[in-house]
N, C-alpha and C. Protein backbone atom coordinates (compact mmCIF):
# COMPACT_ATOMS: atom_id res chain seq x y z
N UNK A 1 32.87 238.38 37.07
CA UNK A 1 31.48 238.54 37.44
C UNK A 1 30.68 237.40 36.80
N UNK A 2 30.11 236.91 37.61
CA UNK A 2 28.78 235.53 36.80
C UNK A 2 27.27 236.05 37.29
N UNK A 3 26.67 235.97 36.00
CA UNK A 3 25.82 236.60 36.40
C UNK A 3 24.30 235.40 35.68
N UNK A 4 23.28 234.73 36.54
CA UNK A 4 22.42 233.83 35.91
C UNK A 4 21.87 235.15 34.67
N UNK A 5 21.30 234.31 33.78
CA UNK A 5 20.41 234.91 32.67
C UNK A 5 19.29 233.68 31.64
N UNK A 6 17.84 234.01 31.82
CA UNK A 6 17.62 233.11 31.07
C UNK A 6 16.60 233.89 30.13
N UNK A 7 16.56 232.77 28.80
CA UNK A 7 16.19 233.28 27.31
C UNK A 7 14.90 232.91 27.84
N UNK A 8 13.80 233.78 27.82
CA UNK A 8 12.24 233.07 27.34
C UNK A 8 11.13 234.02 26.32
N UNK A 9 10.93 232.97 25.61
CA UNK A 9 9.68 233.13 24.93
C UNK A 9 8.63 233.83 25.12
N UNK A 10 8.17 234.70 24.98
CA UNK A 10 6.90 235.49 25.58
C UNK A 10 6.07 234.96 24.45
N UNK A 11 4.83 234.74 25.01
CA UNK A 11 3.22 234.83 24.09
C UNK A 11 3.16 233.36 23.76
N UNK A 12 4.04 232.67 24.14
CA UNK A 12 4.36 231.48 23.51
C UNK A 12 4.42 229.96 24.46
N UNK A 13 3.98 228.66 24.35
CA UNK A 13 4.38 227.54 24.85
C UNK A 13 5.37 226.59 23.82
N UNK A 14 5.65 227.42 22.97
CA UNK A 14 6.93 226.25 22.25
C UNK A 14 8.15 227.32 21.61
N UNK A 15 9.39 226.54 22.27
CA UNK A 15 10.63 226.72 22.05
C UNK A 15 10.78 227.73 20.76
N UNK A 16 11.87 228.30 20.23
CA UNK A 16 11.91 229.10 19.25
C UNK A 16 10.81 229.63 18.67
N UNK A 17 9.48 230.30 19.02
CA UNK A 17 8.40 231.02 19.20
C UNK A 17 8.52 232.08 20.26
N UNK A 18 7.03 233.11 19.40
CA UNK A 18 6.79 233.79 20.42
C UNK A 18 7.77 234.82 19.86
N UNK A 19 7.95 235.66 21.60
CA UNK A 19 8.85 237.02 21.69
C UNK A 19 10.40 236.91 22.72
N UNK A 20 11.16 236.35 22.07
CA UNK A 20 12.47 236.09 22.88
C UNK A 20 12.93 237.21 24.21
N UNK A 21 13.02 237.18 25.40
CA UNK A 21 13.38 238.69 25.72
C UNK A 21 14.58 237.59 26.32
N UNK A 22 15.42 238.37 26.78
CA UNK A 22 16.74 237.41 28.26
C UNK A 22 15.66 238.53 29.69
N UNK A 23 16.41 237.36 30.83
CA UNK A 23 15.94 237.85 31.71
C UNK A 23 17.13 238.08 32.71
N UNK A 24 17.86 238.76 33.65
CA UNK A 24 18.68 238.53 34.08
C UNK A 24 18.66 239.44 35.71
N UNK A 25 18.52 238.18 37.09
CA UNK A 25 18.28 239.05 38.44
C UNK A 25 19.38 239.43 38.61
N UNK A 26 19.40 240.75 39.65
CA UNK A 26 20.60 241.27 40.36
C UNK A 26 20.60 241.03 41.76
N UNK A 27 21.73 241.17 42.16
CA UNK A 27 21.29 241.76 43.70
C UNK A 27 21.81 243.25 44.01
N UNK A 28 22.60 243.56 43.02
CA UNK A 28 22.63 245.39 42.89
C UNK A 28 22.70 245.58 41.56
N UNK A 29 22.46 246.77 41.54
CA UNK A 29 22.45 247.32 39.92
C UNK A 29 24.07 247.62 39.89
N UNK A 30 23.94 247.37 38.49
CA UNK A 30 25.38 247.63 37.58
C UNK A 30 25.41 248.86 37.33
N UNK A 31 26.71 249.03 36.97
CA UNK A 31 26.29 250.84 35.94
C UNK A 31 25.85 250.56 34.33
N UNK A 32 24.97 251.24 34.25
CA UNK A 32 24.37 251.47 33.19
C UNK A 32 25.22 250.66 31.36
N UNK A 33 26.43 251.41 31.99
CA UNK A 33 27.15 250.59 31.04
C UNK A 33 27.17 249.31 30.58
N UNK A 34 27.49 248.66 31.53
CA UNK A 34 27.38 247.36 31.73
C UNK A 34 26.08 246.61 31.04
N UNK A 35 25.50 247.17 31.87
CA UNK A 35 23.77 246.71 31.46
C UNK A 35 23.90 246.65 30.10
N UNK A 36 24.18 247.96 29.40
CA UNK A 36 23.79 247.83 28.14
C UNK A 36 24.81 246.87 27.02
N UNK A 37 26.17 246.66 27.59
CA UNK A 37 26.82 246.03 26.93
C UNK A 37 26.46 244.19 26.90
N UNK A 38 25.89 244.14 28.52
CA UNK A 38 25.20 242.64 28.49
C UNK A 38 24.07 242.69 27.51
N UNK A 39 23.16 243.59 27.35
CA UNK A 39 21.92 243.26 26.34
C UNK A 39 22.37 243.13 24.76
N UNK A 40 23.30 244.34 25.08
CA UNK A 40 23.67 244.22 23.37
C UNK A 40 24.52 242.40 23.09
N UNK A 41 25.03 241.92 24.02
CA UNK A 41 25.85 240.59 23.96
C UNK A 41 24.66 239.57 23.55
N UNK A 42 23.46 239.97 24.57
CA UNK A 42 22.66 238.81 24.44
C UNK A 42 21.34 238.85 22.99
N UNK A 43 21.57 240.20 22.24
CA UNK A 43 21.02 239.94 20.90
C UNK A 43 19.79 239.50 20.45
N UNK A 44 19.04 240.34 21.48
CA UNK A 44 17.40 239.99 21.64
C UNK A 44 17.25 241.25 21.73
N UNK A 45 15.18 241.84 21.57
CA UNK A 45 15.39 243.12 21.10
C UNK A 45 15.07 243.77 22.70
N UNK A 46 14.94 242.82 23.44
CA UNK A 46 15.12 243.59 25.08
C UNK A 46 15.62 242.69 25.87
N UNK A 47 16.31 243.20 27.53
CA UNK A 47 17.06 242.69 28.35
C UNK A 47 16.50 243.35 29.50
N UNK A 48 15.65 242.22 30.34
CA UNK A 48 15.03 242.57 31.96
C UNK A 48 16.20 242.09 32.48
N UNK A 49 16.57 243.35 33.76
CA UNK A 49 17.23 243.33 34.36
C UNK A 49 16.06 243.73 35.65
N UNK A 50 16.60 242.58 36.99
CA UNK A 50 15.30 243.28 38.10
C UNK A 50 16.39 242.36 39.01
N UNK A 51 15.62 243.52 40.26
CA UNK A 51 16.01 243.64 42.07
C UNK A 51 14.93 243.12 42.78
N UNK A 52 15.01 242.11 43.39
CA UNK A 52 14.11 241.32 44.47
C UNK A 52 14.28 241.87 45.79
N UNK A 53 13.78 243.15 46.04
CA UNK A 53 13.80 243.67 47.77
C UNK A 53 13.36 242.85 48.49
N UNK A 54 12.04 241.95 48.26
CA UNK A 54 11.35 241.44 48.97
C UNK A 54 9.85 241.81 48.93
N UNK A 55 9.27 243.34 48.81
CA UNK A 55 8.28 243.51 48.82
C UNK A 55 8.24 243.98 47.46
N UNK A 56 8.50 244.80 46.82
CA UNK A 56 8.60 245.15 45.43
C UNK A 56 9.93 244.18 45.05
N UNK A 57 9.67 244.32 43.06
CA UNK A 57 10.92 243.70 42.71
C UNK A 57 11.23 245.06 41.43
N UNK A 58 12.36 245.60 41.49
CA UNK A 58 12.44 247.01 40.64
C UNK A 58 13.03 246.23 39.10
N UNK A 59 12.59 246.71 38.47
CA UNK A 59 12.64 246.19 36.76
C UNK A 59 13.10 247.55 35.93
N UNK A 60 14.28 246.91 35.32
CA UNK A 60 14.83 248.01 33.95
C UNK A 60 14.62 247.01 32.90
N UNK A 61 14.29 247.76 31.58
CA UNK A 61 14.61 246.86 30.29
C UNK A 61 15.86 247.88 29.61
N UNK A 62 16.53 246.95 28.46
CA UNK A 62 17.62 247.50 28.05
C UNK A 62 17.49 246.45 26.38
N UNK A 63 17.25 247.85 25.49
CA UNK A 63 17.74 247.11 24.30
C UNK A 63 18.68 247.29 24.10
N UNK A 64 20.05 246.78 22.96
CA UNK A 64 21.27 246.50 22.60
C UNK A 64 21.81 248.18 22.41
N UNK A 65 21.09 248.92 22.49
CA UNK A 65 21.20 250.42 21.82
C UNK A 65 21.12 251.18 23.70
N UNK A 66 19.78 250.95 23.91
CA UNK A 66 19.09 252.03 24.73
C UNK A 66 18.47 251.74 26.02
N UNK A 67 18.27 252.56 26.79
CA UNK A 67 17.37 251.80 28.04
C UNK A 67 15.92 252.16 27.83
N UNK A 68 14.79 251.01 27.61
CA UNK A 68 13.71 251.94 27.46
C UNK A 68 12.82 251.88 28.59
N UNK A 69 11.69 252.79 28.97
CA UNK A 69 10.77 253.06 30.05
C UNK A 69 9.92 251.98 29.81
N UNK A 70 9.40 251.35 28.96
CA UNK A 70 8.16 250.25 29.21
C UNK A 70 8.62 248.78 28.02
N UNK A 71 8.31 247.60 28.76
CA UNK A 71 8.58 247.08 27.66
C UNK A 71 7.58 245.59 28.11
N UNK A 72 6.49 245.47 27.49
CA UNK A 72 5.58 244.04 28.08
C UNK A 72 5.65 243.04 27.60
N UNK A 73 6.76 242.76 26.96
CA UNK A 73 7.31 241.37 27.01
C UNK A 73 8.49 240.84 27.47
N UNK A 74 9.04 241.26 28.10
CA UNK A 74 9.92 241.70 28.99
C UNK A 74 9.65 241.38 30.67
N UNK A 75 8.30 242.20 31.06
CA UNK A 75 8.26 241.95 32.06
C UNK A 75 7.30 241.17 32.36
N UNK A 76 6.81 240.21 30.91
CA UNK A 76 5.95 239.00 31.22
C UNK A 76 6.83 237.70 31.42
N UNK A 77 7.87 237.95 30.74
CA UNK A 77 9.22 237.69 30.72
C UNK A 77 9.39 236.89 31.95
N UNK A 78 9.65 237.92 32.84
CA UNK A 78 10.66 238.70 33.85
C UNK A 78 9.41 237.54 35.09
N UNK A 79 7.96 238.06 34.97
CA UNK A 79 6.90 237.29 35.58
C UNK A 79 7.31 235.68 35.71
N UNK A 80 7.53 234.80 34.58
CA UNK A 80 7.17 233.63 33.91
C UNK A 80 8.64 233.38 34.83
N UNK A 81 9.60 233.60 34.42
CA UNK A 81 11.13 233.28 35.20
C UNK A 81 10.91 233.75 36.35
N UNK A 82 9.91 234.58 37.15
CA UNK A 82 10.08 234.10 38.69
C UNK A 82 9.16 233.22 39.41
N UNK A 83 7.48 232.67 38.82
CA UNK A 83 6.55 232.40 39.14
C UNK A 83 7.38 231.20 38.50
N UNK A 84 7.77 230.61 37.62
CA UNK A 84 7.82 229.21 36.80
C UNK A 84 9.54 228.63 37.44
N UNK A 85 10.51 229.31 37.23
CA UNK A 85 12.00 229.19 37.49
C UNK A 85 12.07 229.69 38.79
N UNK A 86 12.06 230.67 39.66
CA UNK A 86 12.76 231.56 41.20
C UNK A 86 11.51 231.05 41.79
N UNK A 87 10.89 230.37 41.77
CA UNK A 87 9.85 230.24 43.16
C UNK A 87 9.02 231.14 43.18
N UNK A 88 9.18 232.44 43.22
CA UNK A 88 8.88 233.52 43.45
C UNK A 88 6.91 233.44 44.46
N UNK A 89 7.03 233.38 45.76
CA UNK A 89 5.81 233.08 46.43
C UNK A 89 4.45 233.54 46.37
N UNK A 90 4.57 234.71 45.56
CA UNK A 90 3.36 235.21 45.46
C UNK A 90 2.62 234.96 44.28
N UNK A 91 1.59 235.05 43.81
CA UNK A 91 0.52 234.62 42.76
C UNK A 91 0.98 236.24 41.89
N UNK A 92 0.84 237.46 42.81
CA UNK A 92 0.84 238.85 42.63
C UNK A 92 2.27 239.46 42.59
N UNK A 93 2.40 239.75 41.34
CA UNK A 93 4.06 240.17 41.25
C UNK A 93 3.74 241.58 41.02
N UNK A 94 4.69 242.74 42.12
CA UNK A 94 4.76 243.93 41.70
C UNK A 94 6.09 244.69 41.02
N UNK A 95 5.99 245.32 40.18
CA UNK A 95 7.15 245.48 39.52
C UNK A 95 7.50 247.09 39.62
N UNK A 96 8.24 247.80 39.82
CA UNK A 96 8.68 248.82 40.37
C UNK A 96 9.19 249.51 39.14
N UNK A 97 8.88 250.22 37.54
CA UNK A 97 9.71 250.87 36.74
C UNK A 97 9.84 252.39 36.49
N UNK A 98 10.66 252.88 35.90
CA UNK A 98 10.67 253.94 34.75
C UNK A 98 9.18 254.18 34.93
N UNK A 99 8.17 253.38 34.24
CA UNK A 99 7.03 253.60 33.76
C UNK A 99 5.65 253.70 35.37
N UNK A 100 6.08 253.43 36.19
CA UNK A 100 5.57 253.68 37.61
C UNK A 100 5.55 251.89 38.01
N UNK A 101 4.62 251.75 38.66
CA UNK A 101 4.19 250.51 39.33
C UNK A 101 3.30 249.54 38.49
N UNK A 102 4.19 248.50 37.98
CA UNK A 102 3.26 247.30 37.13
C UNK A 102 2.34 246.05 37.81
N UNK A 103 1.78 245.39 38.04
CA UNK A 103 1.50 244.88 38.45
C UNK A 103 1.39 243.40 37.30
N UNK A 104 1.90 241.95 37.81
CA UNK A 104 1.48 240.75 37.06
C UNK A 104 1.01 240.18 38.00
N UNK A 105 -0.45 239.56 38.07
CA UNK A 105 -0.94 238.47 38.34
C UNK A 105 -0.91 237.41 37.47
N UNK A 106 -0.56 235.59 38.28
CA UNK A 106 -0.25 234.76 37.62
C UNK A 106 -1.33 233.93 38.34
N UNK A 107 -2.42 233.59 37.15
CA UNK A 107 -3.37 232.38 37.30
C UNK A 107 -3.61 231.54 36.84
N UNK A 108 -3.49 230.32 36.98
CA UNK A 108 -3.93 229.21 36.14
C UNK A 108 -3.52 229.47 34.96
N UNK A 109 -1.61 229.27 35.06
CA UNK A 109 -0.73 229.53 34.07
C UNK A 109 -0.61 230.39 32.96
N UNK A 110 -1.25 231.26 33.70
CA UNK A 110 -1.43 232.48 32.45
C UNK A 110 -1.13 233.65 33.24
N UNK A 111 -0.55 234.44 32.49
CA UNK A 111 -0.48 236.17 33.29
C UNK A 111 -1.22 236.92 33.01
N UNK A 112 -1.17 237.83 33.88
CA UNK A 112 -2.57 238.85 33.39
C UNK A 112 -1.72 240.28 34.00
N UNK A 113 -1.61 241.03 33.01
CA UNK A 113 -0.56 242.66 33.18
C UNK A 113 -1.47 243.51 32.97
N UNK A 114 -1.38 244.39 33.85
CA UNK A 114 -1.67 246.09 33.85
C UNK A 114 -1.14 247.30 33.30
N UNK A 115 -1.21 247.46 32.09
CA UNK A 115 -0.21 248.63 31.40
C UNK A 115 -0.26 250.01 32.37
N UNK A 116 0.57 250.73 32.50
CA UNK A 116 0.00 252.08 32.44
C UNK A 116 -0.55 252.83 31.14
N UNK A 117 -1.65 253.51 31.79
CA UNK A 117 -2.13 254.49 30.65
C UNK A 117 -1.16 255.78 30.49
N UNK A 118 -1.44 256.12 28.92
CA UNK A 118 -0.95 257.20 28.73
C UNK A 118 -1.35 257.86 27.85
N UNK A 119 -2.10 258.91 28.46
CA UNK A 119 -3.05 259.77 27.61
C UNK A 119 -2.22 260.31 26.19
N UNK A 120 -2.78 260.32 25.24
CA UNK A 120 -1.82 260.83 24.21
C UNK A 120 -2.31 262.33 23.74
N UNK A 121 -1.23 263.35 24.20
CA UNK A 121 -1.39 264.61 24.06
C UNK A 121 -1.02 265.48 22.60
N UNK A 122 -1.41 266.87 21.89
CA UNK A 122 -1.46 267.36 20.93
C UNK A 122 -0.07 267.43 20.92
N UNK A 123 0.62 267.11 19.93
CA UNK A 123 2.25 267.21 19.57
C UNK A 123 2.85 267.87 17.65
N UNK A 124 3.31 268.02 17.82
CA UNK A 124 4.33 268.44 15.90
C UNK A 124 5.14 266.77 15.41
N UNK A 125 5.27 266.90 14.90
CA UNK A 125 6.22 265.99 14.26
C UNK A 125 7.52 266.26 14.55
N UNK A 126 8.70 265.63 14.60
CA UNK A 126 9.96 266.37 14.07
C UNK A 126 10.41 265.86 12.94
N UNK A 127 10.81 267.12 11.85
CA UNK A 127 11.26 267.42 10.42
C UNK A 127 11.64 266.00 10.28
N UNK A 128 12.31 265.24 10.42
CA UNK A 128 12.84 264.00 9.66
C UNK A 128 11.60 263.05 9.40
N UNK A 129 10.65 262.99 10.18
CA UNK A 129 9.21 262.04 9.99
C UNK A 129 8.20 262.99 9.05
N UNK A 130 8.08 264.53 9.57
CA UNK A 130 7.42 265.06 8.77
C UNK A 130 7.75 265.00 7.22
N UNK A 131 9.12 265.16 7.08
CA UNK A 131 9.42 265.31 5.34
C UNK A 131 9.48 263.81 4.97
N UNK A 132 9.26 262.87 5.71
CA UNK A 132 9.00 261.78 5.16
C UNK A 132 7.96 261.24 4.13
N UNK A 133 6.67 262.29 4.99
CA UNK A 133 5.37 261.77 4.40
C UNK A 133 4.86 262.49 3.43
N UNK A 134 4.38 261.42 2.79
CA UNK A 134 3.79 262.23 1.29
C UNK A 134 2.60 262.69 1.41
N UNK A 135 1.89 262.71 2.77
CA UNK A 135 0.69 263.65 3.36
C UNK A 135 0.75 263.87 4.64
N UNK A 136 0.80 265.48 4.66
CA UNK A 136 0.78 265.73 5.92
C UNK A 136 -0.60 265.17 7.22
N UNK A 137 -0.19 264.86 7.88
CA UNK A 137 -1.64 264.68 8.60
C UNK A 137 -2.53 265.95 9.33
N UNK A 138 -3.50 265.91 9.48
CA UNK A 138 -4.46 267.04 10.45
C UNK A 138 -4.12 267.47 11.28
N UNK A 139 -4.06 266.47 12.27
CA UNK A 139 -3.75 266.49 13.68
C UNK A 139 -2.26 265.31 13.89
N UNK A 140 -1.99 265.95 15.21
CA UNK A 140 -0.60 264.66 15.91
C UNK A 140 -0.72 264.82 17.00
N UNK A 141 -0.59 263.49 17.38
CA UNK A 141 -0.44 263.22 18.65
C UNK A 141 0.34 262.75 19.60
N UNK A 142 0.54 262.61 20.87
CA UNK A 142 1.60 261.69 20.79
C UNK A 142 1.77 261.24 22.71
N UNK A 143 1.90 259.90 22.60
CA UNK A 143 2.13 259.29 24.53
C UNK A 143 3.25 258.97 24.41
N UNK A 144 3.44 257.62 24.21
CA UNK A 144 4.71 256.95 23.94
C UNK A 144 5.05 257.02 22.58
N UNK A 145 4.17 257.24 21.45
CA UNK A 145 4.55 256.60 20.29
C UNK A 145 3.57 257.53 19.07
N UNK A 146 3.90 258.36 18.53
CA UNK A 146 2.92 259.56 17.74
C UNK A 146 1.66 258.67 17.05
N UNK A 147 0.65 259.83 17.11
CA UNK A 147 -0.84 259.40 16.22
C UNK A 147 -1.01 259.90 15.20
N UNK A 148 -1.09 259.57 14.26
CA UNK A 148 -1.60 260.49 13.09
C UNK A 148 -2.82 260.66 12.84
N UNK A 149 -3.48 261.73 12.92
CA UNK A 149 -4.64 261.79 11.88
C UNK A 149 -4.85 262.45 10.87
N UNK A 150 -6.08 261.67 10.15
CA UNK A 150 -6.02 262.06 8.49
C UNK A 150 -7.37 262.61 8.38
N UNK A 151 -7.30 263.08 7.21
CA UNK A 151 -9.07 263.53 6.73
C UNK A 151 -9.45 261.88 6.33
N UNK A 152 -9.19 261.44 5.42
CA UNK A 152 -9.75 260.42 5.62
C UNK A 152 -8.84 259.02 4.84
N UNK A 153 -9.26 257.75 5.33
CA UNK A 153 -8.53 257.14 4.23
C UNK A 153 -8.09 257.35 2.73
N UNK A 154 -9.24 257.49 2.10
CA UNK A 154 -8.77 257.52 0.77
C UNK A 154 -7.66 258.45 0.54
N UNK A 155 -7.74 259.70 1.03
CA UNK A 155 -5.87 260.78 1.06
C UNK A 155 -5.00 259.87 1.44
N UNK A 156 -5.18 259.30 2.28
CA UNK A 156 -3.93 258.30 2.64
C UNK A 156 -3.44 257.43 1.24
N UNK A 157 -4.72 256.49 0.82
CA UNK A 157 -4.69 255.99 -0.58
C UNK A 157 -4.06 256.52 -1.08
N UNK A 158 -4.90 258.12 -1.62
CA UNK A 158 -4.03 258.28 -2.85
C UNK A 158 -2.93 259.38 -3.21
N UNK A 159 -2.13 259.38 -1.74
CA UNK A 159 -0.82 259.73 -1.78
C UNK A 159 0.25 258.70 -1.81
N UNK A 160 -0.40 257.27 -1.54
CA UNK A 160 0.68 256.67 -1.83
C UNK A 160 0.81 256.09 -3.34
N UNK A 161 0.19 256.69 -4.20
CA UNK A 161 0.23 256.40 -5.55
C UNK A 161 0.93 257.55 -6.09
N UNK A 162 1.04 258.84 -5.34
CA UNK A 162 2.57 259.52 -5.28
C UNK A 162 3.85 259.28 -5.32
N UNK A 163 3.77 257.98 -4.45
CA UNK A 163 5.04 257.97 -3.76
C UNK A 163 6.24 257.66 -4.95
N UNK A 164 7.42 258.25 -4.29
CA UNK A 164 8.35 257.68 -5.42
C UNK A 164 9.14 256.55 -5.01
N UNK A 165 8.87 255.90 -3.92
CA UNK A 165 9.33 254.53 -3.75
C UNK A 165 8.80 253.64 -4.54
C-alpha cells in the first residue's frame, strides 16, 4: 500500500514551528486499525485522514492512541495541503466530521475556521480527577473538556499551599 502524507505546520510560516499535524488523502477509508497504526508511525500529536467526494471532503483525526471528534489544527492542516499542495478549486472548503460540518474559508493566505459550539452542560467529576484536587470545586461542567468553578481565587491560592507536591 503507498499512501501520499504530508507534515505541516499549523499557526506557522517557518519550518520546524508552529503545530506539526501529518495530513494524509484517501480514496477509501482504511479500517480503523490501520489508521491508527499510521498516526501512531507518524509521531505527531494528530493524523488528518480525509475523502474528496467532490462536494464535501469527510475528515477523521487520529492521535497515536485514539480517534478524536474535533481537532483545529488538523483540519487547518488538512485546509493549507489542499488550497496550497491538491489544487483544491474552491476558496470554501467543507469538511464533513465526527463533530458535524466544518467549514474553512481561505483568503488572502490565511484561513478562517468555524468551530462548532458546544454548550457546556452541569456534570460530576470522575473519582480519579476529583481525588486529585486539593479543592473541591462548586460547580462542574462539562462540553468537550470539564469547567471548574470556584468560590473564588484566593481558595484556589490557598489550597495550593496545601499541596503535598
Amino acid at each position: 500500500m503507498k499512501l501520499e502524507l504530508y507534515q505541516i505546520d499549523a499557526f506557522t510560516e517557518e519550518i520546524f514551528h508552529g503545530n506539526p499535524a501529518c495530513v494524509v488523502p484517501l480514496k477509501n477509508w482504511l479500517p480503523d486499525e490501520i489508521l491508527l497504526k499510521i498516526a501512531s508511525e507518524n509521531a505527531v500529536a494528530e493524523t488528518a485522514f480525509f475523502i474528496d467526494n467532490g462536494t464535501t471532503i469527510h475528515l477523521r483525526w487520529f492521535t497515536p492512541e485514539i480517534e478524536m471528534d474535533l481537532c483545529g489544527h488538523a483540519t487547518l492542516a488538512t485546509a493549507h495541503c489542499l488550497a496550497s499542495i491538491l489544487n483544491y478549486p474552491n476558496n470554501r472548503i467543507v469538511f464533513e466530521t465526527k463533530s458535524g460540518e466544518l467549514t474553512v474559508e481561505v483568503k488572502d493566505g490565511f484561513y478562517y475556521m468555524d468551530f462548532p459550539s458546544r454548550m457546556p452542560e452541569p456534570s460530576t467529576l470522575p473519582d480519579a480527577i476529583a481525588k486529585s484536587l486539593n479543592i473541591q470545586p462548586k460547580e462542574v461542567f462539562q462540553s468537550r473538556d470539564y469547567v471548574l468553578v470556584y468560590e473564588s481565587e484566593e481558595d484556589i491560592k490557598k489550597s495550593q499551599l496545601k499541596s503535598p507536591f
